[in-house]
Protein backbone atom coordinates (compact mmCIF):
# COMPACT_ATOMS: atom_id res chain seq x y z
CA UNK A 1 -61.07 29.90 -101.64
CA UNK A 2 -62.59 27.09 -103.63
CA UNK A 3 -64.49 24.11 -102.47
CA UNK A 4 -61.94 22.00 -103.69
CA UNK A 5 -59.02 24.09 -101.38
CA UNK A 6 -61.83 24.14 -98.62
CA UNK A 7 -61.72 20.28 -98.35
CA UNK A 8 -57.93 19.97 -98.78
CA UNK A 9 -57.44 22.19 -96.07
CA UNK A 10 -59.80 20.26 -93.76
CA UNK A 11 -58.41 16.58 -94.53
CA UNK A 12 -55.07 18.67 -93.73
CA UNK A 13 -56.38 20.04 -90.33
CA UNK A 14 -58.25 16.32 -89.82
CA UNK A 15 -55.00 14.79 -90.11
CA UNK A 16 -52.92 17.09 -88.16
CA UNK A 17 -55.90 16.68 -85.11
CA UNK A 18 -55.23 13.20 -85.50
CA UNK A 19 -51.52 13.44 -85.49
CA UNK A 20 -52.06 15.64 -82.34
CA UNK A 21 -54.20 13.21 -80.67
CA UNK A 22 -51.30 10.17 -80.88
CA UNK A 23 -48.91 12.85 -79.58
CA UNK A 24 -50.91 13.61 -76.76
CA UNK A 25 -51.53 9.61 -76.14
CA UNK A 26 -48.00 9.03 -76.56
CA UNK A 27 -47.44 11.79 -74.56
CA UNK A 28 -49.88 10.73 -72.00
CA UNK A 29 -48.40 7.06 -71.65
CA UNK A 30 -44.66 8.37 -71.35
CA UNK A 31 -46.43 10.38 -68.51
CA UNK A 32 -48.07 7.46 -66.94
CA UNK A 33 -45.04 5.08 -67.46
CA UNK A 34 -42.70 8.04 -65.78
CA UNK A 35 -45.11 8.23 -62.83
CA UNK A 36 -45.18 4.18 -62.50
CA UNK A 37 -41.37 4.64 -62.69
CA UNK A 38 -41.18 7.46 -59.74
CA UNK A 39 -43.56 5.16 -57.75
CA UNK A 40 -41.20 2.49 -58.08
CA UNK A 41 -38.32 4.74 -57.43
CA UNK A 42 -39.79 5.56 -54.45
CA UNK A 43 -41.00 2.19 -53.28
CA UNK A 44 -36.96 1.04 -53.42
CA UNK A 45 -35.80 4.03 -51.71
CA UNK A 46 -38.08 3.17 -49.06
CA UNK A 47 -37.49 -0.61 -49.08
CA UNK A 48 -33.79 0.23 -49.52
CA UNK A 49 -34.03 2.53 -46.20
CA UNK A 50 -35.99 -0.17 -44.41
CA UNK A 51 -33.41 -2.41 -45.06
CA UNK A 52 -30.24 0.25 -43.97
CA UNK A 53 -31.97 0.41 -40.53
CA UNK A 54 -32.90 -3.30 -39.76
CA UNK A 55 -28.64 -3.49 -40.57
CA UNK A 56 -28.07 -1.17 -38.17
CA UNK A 57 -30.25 -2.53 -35.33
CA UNK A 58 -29.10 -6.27 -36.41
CA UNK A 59 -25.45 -4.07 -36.00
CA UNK A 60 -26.20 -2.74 -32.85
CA UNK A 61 -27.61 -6.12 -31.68
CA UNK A 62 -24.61 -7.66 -32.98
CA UNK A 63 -22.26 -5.44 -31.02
CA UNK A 64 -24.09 -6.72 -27.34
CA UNK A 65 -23.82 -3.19 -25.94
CA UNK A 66 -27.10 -4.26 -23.91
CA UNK A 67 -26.17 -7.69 -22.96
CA UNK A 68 -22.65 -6.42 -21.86
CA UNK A 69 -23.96 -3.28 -20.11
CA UNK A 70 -26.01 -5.78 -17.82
CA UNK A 71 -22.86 -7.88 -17.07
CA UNK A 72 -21.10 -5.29 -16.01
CA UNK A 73 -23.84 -4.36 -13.98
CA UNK A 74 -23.94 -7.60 -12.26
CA UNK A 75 -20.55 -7.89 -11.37
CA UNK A 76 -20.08 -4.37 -10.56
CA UNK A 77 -23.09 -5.12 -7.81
CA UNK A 78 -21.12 -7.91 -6.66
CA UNK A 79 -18.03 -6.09 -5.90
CA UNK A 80 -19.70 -3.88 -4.40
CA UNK A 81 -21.58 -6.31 -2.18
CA UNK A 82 -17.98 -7.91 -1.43
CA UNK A 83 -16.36 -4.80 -0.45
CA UNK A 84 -18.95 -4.43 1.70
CA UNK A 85 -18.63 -7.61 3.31
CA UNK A 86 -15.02 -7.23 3.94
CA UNK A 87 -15.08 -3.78 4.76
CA UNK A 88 -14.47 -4.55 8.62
CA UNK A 89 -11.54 -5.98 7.95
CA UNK A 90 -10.36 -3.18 5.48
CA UNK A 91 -11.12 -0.66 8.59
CA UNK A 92 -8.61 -3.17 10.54
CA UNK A 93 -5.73 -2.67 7.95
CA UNK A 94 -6.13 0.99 8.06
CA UNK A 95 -5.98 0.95 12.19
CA UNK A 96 -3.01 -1.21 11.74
CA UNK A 97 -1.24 1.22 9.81
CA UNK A 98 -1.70 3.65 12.51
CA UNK A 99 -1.57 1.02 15.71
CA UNK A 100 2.27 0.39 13.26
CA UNK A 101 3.26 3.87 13.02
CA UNK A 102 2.78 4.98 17.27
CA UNK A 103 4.42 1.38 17.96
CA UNK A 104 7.74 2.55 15.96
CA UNK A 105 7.56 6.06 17.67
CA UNK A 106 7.26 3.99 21.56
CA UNK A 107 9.95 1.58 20.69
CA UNK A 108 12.52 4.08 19.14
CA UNK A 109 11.85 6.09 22.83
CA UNK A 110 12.25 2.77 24.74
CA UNK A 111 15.55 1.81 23.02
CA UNK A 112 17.10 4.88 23.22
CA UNK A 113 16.15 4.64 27.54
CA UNK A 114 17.58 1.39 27.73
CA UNK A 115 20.99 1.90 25.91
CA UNK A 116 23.24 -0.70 27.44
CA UNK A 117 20.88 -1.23 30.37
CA UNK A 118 19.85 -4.51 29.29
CA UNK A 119 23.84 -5.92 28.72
CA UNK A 120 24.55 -4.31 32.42
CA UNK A 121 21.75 -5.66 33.82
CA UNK A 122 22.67 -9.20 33.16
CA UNK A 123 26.01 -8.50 33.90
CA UNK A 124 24.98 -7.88 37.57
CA UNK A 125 22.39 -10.61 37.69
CA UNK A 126 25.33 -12.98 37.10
CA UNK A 127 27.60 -10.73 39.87
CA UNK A 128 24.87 -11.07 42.70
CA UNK A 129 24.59 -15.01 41.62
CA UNK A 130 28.04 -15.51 42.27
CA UNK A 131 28.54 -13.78 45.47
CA UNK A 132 27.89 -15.11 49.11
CA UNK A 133 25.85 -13.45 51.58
CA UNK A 134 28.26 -11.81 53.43
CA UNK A 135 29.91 -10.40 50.76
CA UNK A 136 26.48 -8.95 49.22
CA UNK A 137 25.89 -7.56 52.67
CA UNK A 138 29.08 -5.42 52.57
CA UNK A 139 28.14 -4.08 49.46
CA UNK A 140 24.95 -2.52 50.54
CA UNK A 141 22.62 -5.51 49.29
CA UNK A 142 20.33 -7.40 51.86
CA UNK A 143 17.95 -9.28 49.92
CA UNK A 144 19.62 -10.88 46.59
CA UNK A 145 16.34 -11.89 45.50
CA UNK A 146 14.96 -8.29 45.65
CA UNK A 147 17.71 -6.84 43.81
CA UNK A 148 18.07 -9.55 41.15
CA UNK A 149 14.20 -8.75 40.60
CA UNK A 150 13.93 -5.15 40.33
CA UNK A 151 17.50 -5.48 37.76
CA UNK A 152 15.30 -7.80 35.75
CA UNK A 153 12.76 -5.28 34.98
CA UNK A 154 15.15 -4.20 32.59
CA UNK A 155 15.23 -7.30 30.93
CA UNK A 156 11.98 -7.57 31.04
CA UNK A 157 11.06 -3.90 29.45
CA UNK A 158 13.18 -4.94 26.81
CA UNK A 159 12.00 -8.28 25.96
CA UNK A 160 8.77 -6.89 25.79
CA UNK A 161 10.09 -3.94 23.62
CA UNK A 162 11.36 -7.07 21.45
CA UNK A 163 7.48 -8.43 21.19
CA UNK A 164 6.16 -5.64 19.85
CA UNK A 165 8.68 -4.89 17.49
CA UNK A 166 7.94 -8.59 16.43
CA UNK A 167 4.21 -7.94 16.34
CA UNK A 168 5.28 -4.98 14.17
CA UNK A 169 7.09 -6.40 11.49
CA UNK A 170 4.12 -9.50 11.50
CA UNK A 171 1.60 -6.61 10.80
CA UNK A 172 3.21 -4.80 8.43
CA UNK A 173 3.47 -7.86 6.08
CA UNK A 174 -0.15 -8.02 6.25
CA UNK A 175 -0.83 -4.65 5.77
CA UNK A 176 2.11 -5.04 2.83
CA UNK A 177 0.46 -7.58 1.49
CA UNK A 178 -2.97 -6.26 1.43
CA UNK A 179 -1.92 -2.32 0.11
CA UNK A 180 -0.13 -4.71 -2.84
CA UNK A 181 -2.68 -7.21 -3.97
CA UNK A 182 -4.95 -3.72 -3.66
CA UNK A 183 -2.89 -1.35 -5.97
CA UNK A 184 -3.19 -4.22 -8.78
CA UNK A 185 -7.49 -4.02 -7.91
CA UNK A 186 -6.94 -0.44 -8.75
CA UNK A 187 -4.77 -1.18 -12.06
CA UNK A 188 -7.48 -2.87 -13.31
CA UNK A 189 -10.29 -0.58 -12.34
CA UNK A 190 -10.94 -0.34 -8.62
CA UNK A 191 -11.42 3.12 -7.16
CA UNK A 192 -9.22 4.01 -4.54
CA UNK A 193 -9.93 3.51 -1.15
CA UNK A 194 -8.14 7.30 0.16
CA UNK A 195 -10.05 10.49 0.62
CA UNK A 196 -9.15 13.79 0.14
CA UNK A 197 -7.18 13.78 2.91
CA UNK A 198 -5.13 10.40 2.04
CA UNK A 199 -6.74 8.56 4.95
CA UNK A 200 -9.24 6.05 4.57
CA UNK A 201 -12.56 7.03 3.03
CA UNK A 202 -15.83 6.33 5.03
CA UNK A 203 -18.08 3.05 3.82
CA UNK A 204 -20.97 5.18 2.84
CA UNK A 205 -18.66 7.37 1.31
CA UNK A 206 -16.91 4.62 -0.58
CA UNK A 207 -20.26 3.02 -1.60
CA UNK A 208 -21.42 6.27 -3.60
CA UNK A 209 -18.15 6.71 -5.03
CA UNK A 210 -18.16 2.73 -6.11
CA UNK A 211 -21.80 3.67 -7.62
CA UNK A 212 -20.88 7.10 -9.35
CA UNK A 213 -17.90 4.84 -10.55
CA UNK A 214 -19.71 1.52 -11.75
CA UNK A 215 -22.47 3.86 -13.64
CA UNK A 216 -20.02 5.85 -15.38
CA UNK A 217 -18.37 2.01 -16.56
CA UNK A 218 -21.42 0.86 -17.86
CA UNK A 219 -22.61 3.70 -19.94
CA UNK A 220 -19.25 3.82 -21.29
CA UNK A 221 -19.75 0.70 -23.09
CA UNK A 222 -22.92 2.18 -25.09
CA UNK A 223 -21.69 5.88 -25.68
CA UNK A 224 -19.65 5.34 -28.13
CA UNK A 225 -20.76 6.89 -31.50
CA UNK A 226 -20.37 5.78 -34.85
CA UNK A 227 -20.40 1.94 -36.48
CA UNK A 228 -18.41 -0.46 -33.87
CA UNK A 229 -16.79 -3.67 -35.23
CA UNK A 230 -18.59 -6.86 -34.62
CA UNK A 231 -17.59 -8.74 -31.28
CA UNK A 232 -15.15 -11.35 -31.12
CA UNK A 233 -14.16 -13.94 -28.80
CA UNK A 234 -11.05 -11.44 -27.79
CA UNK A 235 -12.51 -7.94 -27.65
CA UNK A 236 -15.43 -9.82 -25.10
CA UNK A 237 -12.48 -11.03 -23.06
CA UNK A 238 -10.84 -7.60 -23.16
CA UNK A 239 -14.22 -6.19 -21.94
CA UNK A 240 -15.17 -8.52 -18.91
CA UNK A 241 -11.59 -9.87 -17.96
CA UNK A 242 -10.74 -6.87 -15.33
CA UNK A 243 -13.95 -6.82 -13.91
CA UNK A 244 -14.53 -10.67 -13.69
CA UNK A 245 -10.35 -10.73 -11.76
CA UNK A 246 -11.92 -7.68 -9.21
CA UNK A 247 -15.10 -9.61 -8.59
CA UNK A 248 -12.96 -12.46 -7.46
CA UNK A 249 -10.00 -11.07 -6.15
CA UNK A 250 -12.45 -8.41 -3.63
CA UNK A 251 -14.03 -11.43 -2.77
CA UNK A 252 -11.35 -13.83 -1.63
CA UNK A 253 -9.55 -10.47 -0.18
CA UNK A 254 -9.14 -11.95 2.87
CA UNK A 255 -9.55 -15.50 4.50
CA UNK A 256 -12.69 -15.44 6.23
């Protein structure tokens, strides 16, 4: 090779060294651009991520799972407190029922022993009234007064049978009255106060089952899984409305 193709074929290599070197600048920028870019990707997905889960907390704020959970806390513990109060008197009802049921069985007995007793017995009350002395006497009777008084032990058997049938029908309106406005308690929410045995449940009993009851209520509220639609004015109302009506109707129950 000549000195003359020696140098072209150097200026040839010089220039493609050179043309290497801007490729591998150009290259290197492209490399350092895509890196800033992937940084910057990276810094939005994070920002972007930071900003999904403040929306879901501001979400799940906005829902008031927490506040809610505590009012229903609070006026669960106040029924419970109430019933407690008026517990007594529930006890009362529930003898009542019972006192009710043995009444019915003694007055059914008495009115079948008196039959007509009663309407004979005043028929001879108004016989020995009208009859003299001597006339009683043949008859067997002494003492009028005697014999007017022992007849009036029918009447008297009877009228008394007539009071507690009375205080009967007085006590089963109450206890009416009571097992109604009760049965709309448990519409809205109220355990029942039975037992296994469909008597009434013991107050310690009753208590735990209240608690068990109230706890299961509350976490309800928060289980739920998934997005939930923000409050409103109505779906509050739906929330609190049975429990606020039980607070108020355990505790004006009864007239104390």
């Amino acid at each position: 090779m000549s000195t003359e193709e020696l140098i072209k074929a150097m200026e040839e290599l010089r220039l493609q060294v050179s043309e290497l070197k801007q490729v591998k600048e150009k290259l290197a920028k492209v490399e350092k651009s895509y890196d800033k870019s992937k940084l910057s990707v990276a810094e939005k997905i994070r920002e972007v991520k930071a900003l999904e889960n403040k929306v879901r907390t501001l979400e799940k704020d906005l829902t008031l799972d927490k506040p809610l959970a505590e009012i229903k806390g609070i006026l669960w513990t106040n029924i419970n407190q109430s019933l407690s109060n008026v517990w007594p008197f529930i006890q009362t009802i529930f003898e009542q029922v019972d006192l009710v049921n043995v009444a019915h069985g003694e007055i059914k007995k008495s009115r079948a022993l008196l039959g007509q007793m009663p309407d004979q017995a005043n028929q001879l009350i108004h016989f020995l009234n009208y009859r003299n002395r001597e006339h009683l006497e043949r008859l067997g009777i002494p003492d009028r007064t005697d014999t007017i008084l022992e007849i009036q032990r029918v009447l008297t058997k009877r009228t008394l049978m007539q009071n507690l049938e009375k205080r009967c029908q007085d006590m089963q309106v109450e206890i009416n009255s009571f097992m109604e406005r009760f049965t709309v308690l448990q519409n809205k929410g109220l355990p029942s106060l039975l037992g296994n045995n469909d008597r009434l449940t013991k107050h310690v009993y009753y208590v735990h089952k209240l608690n068990t009851y109230d706890v299961d209520q509350v976490n309800s509220s928060t289980s739920a899984s998934g997005v939930k639609a923000l409050p409103t004015d109505q779906s509050l109302y739906d929330n609190l409305e049975n429990l606020f009506y039980i607070e108020h109707e355990v505790k004006h129950l009864f007239q104390l």
